[in-house]
PDB file of N, CA and C in Angstrom:
ATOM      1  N   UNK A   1      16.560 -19.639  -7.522  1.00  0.00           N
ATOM      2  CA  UNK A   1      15.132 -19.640  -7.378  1.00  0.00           C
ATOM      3  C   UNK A   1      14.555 -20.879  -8.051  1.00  0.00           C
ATOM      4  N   UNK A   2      15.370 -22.174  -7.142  1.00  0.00           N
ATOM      5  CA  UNK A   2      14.436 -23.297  -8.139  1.00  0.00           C
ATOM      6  C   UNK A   2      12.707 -23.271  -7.727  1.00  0.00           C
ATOM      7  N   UNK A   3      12.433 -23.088  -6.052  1.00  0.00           N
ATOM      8  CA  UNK A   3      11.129 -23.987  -6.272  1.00  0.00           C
ATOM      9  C   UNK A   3      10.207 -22.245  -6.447  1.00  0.00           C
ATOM     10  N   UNK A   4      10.744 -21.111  -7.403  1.00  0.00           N
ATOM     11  CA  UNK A   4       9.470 -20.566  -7.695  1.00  0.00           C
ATOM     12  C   UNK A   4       8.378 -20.872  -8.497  1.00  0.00           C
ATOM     13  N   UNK A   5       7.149 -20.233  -7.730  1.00  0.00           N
ATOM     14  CA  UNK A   5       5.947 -20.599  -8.445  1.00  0.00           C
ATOM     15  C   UNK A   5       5.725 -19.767  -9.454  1.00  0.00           C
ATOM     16  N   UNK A   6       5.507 -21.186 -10.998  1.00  0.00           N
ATOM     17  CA  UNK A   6       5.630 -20.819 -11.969  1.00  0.00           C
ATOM     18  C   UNK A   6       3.967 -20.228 -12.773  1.00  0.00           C
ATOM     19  N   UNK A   7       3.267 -20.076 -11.909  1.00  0.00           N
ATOM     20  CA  UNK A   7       1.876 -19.913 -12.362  1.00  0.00           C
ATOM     21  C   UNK A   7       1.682 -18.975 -11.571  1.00  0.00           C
ATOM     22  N   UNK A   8       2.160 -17.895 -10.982  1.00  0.00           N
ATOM     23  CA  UNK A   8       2.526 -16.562 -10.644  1.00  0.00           C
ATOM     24  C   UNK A   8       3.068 -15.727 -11.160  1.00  0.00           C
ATOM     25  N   UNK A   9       2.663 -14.478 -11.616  1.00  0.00           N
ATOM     26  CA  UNK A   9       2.858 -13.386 -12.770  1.00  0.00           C
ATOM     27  C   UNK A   9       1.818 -12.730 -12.049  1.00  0.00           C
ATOM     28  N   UNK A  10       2.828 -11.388 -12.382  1.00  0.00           N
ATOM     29  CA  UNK A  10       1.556  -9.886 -11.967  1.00  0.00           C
ATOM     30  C   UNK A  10       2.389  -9.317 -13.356  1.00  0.00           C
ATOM     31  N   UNK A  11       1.202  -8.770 -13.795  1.00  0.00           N
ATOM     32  CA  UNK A  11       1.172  -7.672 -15.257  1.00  0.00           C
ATOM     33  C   UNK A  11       1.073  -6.418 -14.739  1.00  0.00           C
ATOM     34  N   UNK A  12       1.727  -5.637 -14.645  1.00  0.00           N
ATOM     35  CA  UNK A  12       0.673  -3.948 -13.634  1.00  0.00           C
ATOM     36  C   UNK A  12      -0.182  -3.228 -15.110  1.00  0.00           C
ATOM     37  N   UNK A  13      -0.295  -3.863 -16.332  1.00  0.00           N
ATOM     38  CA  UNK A  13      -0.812  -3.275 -17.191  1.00  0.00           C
ATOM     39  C   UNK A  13      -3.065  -4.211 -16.956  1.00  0.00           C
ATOM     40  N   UNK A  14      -2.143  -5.216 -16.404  1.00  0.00           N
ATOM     41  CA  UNK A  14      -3.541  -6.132 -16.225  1.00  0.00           C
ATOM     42  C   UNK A  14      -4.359  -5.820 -14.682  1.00  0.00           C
ATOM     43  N   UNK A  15      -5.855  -5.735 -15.459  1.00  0.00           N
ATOM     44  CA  UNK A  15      -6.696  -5.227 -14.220  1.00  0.00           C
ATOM     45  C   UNK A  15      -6.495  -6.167 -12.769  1.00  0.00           C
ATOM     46  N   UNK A  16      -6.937  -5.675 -11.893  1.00  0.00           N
ATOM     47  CA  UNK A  16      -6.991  -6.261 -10.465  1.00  0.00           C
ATOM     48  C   UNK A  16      -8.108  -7.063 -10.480  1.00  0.00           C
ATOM     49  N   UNK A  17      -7.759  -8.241  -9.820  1.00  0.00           N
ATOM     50  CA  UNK A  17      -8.910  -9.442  -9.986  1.00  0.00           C
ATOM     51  C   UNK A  17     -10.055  -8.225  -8.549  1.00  0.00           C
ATOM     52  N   UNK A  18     -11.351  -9.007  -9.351  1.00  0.00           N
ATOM     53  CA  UNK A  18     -12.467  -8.435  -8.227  1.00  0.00           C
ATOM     54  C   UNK A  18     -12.295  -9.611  -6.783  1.00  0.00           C
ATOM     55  N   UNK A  19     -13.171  -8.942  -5.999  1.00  0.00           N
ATOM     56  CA  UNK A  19     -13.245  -9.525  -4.871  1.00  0.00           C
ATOM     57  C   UNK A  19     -14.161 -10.921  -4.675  1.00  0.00           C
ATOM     58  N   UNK A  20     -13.132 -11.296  -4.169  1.00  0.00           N
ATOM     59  CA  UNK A  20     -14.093 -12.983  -4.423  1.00  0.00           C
ATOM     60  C   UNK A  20     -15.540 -13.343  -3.558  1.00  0.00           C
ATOM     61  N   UNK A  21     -15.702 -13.583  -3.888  1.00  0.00           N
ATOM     62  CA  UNK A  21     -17.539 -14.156  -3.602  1.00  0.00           C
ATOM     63  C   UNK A  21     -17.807 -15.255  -3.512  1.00  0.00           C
ATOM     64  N   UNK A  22     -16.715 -16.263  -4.913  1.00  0.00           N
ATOM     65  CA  UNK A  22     -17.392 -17.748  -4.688  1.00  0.00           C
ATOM     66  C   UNK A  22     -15.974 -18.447  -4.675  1.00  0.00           C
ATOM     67  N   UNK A  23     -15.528 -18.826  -3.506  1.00  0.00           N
ATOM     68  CA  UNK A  23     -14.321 -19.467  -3.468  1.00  0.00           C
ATOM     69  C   UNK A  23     -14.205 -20.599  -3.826  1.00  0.00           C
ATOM     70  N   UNK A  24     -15.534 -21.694  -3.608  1.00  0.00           N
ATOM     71  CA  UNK A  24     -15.229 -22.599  -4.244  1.00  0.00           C
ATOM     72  C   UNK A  24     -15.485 -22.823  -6.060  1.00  0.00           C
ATOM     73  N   UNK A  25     -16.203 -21.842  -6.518  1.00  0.00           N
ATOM     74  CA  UNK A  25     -16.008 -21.946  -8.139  1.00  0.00           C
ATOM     75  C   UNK A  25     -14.547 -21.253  -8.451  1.00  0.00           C
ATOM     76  N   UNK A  26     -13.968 -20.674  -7.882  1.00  0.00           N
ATOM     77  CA  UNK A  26     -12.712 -20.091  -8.647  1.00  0.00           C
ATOM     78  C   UNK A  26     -11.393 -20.619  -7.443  1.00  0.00           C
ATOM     79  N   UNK A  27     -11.362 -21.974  -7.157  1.00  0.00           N
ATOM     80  CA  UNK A  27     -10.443 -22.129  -6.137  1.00  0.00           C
ATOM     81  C   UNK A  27      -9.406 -22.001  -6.620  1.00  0.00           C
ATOM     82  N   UNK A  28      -9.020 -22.690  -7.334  1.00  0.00           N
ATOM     83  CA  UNK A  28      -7.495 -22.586  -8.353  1.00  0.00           C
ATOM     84  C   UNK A  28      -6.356 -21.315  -8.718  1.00  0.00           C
ATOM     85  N   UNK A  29      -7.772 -20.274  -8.644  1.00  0.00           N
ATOM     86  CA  UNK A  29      -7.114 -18.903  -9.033  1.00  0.00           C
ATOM     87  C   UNK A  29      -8.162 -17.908  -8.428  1.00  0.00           C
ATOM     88  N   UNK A  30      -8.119 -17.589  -7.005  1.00  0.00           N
ATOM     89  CA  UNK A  30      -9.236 -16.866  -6.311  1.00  0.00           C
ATOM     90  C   UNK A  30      -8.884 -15.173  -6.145  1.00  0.00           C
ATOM     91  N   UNK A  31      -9.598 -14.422  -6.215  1.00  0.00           N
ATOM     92  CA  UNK A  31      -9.739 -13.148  -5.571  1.00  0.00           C
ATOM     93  C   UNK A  31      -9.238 -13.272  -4.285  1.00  0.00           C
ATOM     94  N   UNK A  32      -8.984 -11.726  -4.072  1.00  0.00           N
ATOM     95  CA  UNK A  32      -8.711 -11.389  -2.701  1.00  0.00           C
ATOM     96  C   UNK A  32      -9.785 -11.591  -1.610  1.00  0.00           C
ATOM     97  N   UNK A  33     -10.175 -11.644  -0.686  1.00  0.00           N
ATOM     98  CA  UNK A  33     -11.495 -11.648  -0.133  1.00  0.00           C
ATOM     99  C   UNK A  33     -11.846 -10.481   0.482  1.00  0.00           C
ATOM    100  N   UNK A  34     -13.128 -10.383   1.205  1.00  0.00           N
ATOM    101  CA  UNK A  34     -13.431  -8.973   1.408  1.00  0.00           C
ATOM    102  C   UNK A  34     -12.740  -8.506   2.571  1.00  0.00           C
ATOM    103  N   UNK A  35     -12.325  -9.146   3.465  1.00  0.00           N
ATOM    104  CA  UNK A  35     -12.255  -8.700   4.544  1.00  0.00           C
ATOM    105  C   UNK A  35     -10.184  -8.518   4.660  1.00  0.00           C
ATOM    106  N   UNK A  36      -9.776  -8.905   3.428  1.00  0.00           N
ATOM    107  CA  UNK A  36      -8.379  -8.541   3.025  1.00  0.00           C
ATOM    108  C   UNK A  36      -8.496  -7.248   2.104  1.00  0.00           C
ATOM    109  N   UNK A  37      -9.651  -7.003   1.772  1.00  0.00           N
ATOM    110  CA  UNK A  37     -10.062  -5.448   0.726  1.00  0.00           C
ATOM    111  C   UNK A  37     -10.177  -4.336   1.726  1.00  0.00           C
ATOM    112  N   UNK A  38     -11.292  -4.767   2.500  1.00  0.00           N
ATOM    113  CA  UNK A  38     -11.323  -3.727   3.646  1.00  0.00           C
ATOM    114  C   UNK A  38     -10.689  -3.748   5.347  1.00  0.00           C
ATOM    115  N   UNK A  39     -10.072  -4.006   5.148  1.00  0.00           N
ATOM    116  CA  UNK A  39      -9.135  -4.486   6.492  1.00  0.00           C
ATOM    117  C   UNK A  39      -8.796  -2.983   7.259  1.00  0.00           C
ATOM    118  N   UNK A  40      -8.930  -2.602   8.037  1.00  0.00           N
ATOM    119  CA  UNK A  40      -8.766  -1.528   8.886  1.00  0.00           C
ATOM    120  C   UNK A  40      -7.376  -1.461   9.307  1.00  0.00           C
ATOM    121  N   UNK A  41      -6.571  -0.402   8.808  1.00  0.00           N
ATOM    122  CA  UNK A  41      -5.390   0.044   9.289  1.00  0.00           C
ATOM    123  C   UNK A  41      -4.935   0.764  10.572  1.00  0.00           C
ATOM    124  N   UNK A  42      -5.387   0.347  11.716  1.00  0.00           N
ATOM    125  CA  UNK A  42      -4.813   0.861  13.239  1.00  0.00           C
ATOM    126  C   UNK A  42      -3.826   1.535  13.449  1.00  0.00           C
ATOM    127  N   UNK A  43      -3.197   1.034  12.794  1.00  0.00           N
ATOM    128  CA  UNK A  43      -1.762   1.337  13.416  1.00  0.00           C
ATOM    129  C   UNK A  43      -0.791   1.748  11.720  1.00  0.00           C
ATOM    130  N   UNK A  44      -1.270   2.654  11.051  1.00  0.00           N
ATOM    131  CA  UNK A  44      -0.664   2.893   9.923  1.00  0.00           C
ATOM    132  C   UNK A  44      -0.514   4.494  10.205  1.00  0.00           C
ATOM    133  N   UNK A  45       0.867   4.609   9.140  1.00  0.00           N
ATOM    134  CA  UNK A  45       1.533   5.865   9.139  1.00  0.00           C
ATOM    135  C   UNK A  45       1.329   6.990   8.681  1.00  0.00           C
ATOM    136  N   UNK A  46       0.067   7.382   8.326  1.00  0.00           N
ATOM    137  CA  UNK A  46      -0.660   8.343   7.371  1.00  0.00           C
ATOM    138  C   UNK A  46      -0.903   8.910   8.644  1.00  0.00           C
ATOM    139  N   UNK A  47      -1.841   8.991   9.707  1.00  0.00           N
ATOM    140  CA  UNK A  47      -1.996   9.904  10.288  1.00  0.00           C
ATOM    141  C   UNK A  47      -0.976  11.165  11.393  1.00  0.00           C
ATOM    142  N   UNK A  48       0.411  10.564  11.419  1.00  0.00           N
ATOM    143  CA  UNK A  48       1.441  10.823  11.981  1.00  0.00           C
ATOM    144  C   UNK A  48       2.213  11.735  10.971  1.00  0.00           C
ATOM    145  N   UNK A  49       2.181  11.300   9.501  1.00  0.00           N
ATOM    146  CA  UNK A  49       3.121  11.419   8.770  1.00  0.00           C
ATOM    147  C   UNK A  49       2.411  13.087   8.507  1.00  0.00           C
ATOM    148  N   UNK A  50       1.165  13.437   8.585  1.00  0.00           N
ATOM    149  CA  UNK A  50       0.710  14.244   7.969  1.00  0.00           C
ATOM    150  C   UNK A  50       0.525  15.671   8.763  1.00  0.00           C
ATOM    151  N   UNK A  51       0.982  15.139  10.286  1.00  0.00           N
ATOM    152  CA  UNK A  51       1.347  15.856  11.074  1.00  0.00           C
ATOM    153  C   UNK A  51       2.854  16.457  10.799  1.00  0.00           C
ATOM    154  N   UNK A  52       3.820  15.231  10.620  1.00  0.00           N
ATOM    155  CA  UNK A  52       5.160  15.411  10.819  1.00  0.00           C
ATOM    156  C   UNK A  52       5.695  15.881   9.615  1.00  0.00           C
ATOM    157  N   UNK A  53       5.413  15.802   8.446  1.00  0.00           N
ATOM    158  CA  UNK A  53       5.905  16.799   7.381  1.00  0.00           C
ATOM    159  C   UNK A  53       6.268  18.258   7.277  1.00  0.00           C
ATOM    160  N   UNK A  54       4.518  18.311   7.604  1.00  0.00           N
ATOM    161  CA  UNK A  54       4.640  20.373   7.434  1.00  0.00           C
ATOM    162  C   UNK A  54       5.391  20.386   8.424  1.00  0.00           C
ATOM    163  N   UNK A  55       5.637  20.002   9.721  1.00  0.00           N
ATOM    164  CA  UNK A  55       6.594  20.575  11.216  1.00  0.00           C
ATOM    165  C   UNK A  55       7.668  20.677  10.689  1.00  0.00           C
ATOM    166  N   UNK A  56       7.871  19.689   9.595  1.00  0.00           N
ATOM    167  CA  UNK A  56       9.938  19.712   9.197  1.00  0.00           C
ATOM    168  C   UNK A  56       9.624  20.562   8.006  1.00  0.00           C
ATOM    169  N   UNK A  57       9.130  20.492   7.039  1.00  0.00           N
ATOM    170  CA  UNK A  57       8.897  21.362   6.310  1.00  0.00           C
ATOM    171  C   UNK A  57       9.125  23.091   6.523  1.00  0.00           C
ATOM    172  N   UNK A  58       8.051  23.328   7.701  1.00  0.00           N
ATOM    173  CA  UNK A  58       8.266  24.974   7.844  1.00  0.00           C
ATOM    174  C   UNK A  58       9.678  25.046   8.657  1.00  0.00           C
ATOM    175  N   UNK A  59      10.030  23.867   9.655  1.00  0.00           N
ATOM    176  CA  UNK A  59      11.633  24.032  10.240  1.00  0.00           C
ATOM    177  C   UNK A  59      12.324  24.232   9.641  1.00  0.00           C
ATOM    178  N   UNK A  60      12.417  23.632   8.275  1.00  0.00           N
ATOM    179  CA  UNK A  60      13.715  23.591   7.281  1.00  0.00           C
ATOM    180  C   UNK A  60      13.604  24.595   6.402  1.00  0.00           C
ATOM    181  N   UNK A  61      12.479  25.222   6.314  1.00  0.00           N
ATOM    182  CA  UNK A  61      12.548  26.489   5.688  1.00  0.00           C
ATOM    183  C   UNK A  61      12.917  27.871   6.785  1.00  0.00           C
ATOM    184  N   UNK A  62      12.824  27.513   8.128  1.00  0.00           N
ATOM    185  CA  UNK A  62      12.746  28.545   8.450  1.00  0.00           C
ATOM    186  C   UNK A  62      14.112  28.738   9.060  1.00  0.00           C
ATOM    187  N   UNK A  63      15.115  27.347   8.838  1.00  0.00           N
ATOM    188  CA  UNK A  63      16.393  27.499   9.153  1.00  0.00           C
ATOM    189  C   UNK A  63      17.082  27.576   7.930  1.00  0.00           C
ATOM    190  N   UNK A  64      16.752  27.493   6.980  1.00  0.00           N
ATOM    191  CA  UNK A  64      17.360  28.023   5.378  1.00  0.00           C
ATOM    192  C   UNK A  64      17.231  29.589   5.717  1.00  0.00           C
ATOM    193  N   UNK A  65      16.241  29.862   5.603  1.00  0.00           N
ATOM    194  CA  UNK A  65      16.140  31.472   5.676  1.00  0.00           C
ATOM    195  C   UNK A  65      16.358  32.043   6.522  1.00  0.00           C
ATOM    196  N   UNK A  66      16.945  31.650   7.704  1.00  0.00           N
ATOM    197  CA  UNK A  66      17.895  32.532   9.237  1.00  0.00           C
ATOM    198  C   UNK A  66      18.865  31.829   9.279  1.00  0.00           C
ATOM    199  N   UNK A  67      18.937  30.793   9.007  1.00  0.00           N
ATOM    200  CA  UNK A  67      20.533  30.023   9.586  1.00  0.00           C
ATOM    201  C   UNK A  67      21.750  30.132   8.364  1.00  0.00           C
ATOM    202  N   UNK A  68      21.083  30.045   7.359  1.00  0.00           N
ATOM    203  CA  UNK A  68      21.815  29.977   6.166  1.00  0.00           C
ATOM    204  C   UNK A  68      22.157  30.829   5.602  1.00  0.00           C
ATOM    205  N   UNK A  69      21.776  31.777   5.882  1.00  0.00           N
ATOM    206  CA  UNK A  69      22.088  32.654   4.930  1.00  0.00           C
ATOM    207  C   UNK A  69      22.892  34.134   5.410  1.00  0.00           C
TER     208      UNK A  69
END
């Protein structure tokens, strides 16, 4: 890892920079911007996943308790 960047560090004890506003006063070391804060997830796995749990969930219980035993 020669050419890592050496002025890169994340602390997870250190707060999250706020959202930037003035890009050119803080160019050097900028916030996230807003539209990387609120970015709309289309196509993310939360609404599928929350379906597909309980389905395996009550399956796997309900083949523990008839199949297994």
């Amino acid at each position: 890892m020669d050419n890592a960047d050496v002025k890169h560090s994340e602390d997870p004890l250190k707060p999250h920079k706020p959202i930037e506003t003035n890009y050119s006063k803080h160019q050097d070391d900028p916030g996230p911007s807003r539209q990387a804060v609120d970015e709309y997830d289309k196509n993310g796995a939360a609404p599928v996943l929350k379906w597909i749990i309980p389905i395996l969930v009550v399956a796997l219980l309900i083949y523990w308790l008839f199949f297994k035993g």
